[in-house]
N, C-alpha and C. Protein backbone atom coordinates (compact mmCIF):
# COMPACT_ATOMS: atom_id res chain seq x y z
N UNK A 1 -41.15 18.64 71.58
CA UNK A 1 -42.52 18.45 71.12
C UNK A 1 -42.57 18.65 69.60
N UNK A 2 -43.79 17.96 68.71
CA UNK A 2 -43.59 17.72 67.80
C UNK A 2 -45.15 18.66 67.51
N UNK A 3 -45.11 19.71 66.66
CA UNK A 3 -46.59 20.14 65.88
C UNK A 3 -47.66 19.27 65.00
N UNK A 4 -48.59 18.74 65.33
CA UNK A 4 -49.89 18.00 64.12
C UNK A 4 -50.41 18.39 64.30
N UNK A 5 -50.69 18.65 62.67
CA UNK A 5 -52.21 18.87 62.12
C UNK A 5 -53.01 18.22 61.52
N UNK A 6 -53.86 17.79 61.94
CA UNK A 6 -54.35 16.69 60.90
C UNK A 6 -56.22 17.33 60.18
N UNK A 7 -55.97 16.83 59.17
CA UNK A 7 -57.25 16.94 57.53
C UNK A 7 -57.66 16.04 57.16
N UNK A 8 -58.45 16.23 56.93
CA UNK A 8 -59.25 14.88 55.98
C UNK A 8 -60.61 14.49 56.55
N UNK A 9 -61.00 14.67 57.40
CA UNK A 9 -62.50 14.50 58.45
C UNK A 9 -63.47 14.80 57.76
N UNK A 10 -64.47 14.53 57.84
CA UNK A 10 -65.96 14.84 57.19
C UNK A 10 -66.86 13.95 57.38
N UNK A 11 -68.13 13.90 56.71
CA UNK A 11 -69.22 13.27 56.84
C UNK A 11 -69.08 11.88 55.59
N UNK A 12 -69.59 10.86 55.50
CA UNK A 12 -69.74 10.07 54.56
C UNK A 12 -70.70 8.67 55.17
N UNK A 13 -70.99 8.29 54.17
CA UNK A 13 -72.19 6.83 54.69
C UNK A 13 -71.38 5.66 54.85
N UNK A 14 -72.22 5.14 55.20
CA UNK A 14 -71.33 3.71 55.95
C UNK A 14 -71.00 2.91 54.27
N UNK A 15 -70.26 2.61 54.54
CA UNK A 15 -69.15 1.75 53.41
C UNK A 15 -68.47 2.33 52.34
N UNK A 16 -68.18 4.23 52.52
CA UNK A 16 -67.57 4.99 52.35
C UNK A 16 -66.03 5.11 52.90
N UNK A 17 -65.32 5.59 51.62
CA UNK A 17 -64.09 6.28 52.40
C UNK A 17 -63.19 7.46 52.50
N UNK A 18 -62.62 7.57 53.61
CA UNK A 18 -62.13 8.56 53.50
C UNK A 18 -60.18 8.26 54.30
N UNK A 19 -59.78 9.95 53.84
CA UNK A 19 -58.39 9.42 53.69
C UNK A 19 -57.76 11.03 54.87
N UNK A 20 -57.43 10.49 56.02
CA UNK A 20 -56.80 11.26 57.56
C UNK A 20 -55.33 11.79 57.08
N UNK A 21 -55.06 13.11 56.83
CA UNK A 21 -53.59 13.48 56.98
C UNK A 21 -53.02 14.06 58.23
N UNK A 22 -52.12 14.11 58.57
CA UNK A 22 -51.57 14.71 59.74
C UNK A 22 -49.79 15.13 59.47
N UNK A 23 -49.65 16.20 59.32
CA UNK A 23 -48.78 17.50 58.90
C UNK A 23 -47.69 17.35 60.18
N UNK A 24 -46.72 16.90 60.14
CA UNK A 24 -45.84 17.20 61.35
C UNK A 24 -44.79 18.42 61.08
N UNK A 25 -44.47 19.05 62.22
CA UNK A 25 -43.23 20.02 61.88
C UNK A 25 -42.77 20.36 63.71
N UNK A 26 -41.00 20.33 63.60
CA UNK A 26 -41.02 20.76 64.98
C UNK A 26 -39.52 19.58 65.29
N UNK A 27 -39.56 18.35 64.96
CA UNK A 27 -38.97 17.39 65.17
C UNK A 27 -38.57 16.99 63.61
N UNK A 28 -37.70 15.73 64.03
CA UNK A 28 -37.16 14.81 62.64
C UNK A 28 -37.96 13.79 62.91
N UNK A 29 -39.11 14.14 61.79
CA UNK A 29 -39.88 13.48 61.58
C UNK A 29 -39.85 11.88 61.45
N UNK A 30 -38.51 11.78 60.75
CA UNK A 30 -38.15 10.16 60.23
C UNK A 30 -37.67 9.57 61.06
N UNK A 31 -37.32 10.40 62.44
CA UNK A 31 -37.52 9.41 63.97
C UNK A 31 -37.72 8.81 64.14
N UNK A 32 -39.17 9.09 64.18
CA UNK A 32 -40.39 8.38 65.22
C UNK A 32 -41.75 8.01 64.48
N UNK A 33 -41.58 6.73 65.29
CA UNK A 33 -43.17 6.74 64.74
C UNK A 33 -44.32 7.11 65.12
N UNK A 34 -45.16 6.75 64.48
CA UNK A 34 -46.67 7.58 64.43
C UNK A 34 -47.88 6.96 64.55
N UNK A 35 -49.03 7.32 65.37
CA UNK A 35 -50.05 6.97 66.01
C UNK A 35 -51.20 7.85 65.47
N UNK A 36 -52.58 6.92 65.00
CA UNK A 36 -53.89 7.28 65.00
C UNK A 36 -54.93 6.91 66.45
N UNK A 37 -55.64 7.64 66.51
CA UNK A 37 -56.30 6.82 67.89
C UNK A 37 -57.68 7.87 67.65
N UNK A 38 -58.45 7.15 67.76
CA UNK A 38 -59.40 8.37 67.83
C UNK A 38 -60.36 8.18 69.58
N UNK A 39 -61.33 9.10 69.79
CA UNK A 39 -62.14 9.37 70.85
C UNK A 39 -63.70 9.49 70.19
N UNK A 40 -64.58 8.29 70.95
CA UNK A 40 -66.49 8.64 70.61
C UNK A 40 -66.92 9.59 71.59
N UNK A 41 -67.81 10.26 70.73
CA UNK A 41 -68.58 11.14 72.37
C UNK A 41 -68.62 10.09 73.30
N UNK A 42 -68.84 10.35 74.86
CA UNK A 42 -68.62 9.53 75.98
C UNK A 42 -67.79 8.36 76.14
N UNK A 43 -66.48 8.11 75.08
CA UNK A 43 -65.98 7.29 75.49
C UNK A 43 -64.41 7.57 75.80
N UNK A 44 -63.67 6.31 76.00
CA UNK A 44 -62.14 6.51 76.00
C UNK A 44 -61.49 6.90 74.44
N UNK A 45 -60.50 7.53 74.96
CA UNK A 45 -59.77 7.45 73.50
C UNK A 45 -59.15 6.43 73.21
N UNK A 46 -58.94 5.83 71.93
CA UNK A 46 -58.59 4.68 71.92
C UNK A 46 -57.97 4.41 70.61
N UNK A 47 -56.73 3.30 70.96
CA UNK A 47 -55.57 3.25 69.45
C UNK A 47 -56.77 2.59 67.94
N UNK A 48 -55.86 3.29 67.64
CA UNK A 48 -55.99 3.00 65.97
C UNK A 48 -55.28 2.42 65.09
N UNK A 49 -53.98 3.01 64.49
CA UNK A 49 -53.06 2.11 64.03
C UNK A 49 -51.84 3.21 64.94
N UNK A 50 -50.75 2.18 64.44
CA UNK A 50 -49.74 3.10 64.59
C UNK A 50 -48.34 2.43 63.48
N UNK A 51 -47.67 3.19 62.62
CA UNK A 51 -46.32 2.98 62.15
C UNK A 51 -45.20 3.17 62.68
N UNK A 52 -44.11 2.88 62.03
CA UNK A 52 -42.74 2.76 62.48
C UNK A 52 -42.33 4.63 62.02
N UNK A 53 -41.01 4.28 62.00
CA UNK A 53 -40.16 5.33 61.93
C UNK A 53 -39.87 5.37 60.48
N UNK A 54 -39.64 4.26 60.01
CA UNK A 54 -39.20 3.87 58.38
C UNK A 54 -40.69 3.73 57.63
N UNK A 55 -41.98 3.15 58.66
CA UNK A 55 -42.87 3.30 57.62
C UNK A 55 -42.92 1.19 57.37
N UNK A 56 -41.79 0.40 57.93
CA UNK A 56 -41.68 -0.66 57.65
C UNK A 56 -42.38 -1.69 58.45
N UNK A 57 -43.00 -0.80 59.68
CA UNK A 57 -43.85 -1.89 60.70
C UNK A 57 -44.81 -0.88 60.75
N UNK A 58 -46.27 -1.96 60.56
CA UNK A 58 -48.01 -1.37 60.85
C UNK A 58 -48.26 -2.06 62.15
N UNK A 59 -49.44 -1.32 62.65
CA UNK A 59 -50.04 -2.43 63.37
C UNK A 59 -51.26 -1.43 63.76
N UNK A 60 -51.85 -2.35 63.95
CA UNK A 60 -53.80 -2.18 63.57
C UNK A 60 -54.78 -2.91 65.27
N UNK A 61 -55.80 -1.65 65.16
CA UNK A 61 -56.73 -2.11 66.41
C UNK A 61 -57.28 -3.37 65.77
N UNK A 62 -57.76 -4.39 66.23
CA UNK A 62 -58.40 -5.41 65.80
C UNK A 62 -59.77 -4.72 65.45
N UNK A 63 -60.36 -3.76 65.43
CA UNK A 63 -61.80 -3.55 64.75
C UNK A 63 -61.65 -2.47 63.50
N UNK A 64 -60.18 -2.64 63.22
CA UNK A 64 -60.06 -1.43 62.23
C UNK A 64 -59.13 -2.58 61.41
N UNK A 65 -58.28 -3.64 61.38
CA UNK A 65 -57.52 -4.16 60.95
C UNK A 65 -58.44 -4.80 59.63
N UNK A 66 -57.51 -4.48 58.66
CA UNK A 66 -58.26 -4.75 56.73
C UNK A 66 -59.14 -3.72 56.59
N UNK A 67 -59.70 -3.08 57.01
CA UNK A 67 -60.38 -1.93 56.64
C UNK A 67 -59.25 -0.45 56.36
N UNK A 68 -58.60 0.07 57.80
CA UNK A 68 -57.92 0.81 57.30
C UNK A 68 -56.20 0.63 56.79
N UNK A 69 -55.64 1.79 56.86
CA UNK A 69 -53.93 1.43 56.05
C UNK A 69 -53.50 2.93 56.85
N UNK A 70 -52.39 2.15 57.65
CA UNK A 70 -51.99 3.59 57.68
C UNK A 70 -50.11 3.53 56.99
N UNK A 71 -50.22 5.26 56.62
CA UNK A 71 -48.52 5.18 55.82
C UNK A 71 -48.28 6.42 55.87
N UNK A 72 -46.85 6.54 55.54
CA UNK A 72 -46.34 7.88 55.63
C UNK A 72 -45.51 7.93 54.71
N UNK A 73 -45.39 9.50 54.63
CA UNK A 73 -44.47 9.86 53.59
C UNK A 73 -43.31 10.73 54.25
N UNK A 74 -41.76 10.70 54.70
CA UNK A 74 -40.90 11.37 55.58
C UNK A 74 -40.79 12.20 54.92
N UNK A 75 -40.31 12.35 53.23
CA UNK A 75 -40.26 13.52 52.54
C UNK A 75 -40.84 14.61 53.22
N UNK A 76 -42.20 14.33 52.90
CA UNK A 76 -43.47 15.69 53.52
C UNK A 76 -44.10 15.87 55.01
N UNK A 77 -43.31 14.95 55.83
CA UNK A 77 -43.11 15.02 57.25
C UNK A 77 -44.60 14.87 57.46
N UNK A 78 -45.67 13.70 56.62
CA UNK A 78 -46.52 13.18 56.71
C UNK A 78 -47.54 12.24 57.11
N UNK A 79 -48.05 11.63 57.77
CA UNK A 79 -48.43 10.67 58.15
C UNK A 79 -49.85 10.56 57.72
N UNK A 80 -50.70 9.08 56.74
CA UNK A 80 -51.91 9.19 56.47
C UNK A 80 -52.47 8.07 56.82
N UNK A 81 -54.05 8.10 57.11
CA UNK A 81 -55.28 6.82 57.92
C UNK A 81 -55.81 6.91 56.37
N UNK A 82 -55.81 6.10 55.49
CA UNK A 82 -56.76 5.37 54.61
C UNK A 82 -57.85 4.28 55.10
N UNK A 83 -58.94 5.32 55.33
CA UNK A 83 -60.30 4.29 56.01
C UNK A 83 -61.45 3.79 54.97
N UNK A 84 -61.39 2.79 54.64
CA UNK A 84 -62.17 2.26 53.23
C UNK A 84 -63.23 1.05 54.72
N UNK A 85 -64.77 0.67 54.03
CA UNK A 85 -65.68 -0.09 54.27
C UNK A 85 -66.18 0.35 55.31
N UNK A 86 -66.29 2.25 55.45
CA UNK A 86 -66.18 2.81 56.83
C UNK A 86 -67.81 2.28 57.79
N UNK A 87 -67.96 2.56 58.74
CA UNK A 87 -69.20 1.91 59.26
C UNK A 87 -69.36 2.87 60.77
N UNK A 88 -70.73 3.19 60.95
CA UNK A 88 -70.79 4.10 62.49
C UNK A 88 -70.28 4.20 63.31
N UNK A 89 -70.09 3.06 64.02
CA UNK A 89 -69.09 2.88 64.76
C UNK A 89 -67.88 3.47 64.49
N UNK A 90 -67.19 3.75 63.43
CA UNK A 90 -66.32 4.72 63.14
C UNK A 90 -66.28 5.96 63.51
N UNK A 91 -67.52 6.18 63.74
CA UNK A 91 -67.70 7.88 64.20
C UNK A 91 -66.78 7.86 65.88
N UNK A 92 -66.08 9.37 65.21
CA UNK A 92 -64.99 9.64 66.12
C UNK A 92 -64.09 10.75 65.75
N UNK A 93 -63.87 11.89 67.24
CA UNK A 93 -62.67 12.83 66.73
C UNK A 93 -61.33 11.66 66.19
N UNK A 94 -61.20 11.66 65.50
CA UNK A 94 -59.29 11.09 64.90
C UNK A 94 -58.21 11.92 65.12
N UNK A 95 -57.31 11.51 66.02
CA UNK A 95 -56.02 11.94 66.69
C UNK A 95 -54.85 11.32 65.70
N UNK A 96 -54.09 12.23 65.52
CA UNK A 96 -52.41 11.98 64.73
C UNK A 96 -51.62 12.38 66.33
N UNK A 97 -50.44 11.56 66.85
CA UNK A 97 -49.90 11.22 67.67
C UNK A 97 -47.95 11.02 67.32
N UNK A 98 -47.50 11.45 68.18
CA UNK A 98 -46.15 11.06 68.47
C UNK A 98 -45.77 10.98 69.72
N UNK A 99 -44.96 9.63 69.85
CA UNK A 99 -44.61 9.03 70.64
C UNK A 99 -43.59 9.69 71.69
N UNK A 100 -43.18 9.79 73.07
CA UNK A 100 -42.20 10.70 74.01
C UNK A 100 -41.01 10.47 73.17
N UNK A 101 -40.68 9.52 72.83
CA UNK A 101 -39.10 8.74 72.18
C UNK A 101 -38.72 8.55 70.56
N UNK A 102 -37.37 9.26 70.39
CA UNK A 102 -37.31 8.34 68.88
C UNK A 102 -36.91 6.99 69.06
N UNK A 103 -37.80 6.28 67.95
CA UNK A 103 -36.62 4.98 67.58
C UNK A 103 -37.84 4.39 68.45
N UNK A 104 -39.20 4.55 68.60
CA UNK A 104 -39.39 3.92 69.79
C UNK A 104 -41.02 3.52 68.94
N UNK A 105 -41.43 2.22 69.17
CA UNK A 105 -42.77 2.00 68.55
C UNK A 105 -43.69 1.26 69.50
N UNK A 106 -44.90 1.89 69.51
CA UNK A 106 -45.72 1.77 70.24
C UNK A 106 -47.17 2.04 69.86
N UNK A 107 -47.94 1.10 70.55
CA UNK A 107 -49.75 1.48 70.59
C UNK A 107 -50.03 1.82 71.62
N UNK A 108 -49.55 2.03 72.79
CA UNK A 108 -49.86 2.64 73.77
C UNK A 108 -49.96 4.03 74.37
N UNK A 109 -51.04 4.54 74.23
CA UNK A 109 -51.35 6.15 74.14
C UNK A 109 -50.93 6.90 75.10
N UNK A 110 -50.50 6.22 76.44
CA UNK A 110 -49.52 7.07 77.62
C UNK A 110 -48.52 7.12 76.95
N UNK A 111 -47.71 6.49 75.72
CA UNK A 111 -46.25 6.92 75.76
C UNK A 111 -46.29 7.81 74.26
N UNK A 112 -47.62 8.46 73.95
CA UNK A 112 -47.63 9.47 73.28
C UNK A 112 -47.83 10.77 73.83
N UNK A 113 -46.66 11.79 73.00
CA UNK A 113 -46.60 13.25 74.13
C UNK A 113 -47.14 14.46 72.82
N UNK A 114 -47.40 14.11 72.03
CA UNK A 114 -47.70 15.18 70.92
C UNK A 114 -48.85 15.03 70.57
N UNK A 115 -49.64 15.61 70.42
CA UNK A 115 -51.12 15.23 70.07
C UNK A 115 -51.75 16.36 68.70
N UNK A 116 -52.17 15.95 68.18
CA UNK A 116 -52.97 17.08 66.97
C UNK A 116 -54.33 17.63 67.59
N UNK A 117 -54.80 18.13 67.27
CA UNK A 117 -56.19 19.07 67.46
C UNK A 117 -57.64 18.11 67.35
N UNK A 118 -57.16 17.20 66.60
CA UNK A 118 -58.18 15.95 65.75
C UNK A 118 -58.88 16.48 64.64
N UNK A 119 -59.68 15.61 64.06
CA UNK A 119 -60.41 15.55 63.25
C UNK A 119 -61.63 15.11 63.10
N UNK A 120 -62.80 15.26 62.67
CA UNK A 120 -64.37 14.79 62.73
C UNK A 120 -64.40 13.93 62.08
N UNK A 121 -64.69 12.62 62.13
CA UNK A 121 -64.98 11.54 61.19
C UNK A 121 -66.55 11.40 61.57
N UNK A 122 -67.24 11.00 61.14
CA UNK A 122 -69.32 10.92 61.01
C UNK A 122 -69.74 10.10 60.08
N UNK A 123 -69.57 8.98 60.20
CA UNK A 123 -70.03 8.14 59.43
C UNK A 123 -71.92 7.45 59.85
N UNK A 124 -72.76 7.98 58.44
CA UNK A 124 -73.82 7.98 58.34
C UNK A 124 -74.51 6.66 58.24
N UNK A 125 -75.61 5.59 58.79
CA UNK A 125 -76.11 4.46 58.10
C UNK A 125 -76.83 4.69 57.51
């Protein structure tokens, strides 16, 4: 199992942005890749982006794709959600994620086994 923490959550108005960190320690970080997903009150949790291991493959929910960026830094065993043109619908705990496997890339949230605590995102109209 892999430790996240993830920062960066807060309040801001719609077409605001803000920028999700998530702190790994526990594993080799430069493994595996890495998953955002967040959860609305009453709903499913649901993917967000997720990167590679190198940082060299993205891939994006279709209602978040050109709005956010996600990237990492292996140095600082880092992973960050850059959310720019944010909008209500955004409102959501935000989850930092690792996958059961190294070497292994995925958007699918059953084959994530590490989970962070989340984060508050509240985006205001």
């Amino acid at each position: 199992q892999v430790q996240l923490v993830e920062s960066g959550g807060g309040l801001v108005q719609a077409g605001g942005s803000l920028r999700l960190s998530c702190a790994a320690s526990g594993r080799t970080f430069s493994s595996y890749a890495m998953g955002w997903f967040r959860q609305a009150t009453g709903k499913e949790r649901e993917f967000v982006a997720t990167i590679s291991w190198s940082g060299g493959r993205t891939y994006y929910a279709d209602s978040v794709k050109g709005r956010f960026t996600i990237s990492r830094d292996n140095a600082k065993n880092t992973v960050y959600l850059q959310m720019n043109s944010l909008k209500p619908e955004d409102t959501a705990v935000y989850y930092c994620a690792a996958p059961k496997m190294s070497y292994y890339w995925t958007y699918n949230l059953y084959e994530y086994n590490s989970w962070g605590q989340g984060t508050q995102v509240t985006v205001s109209s």
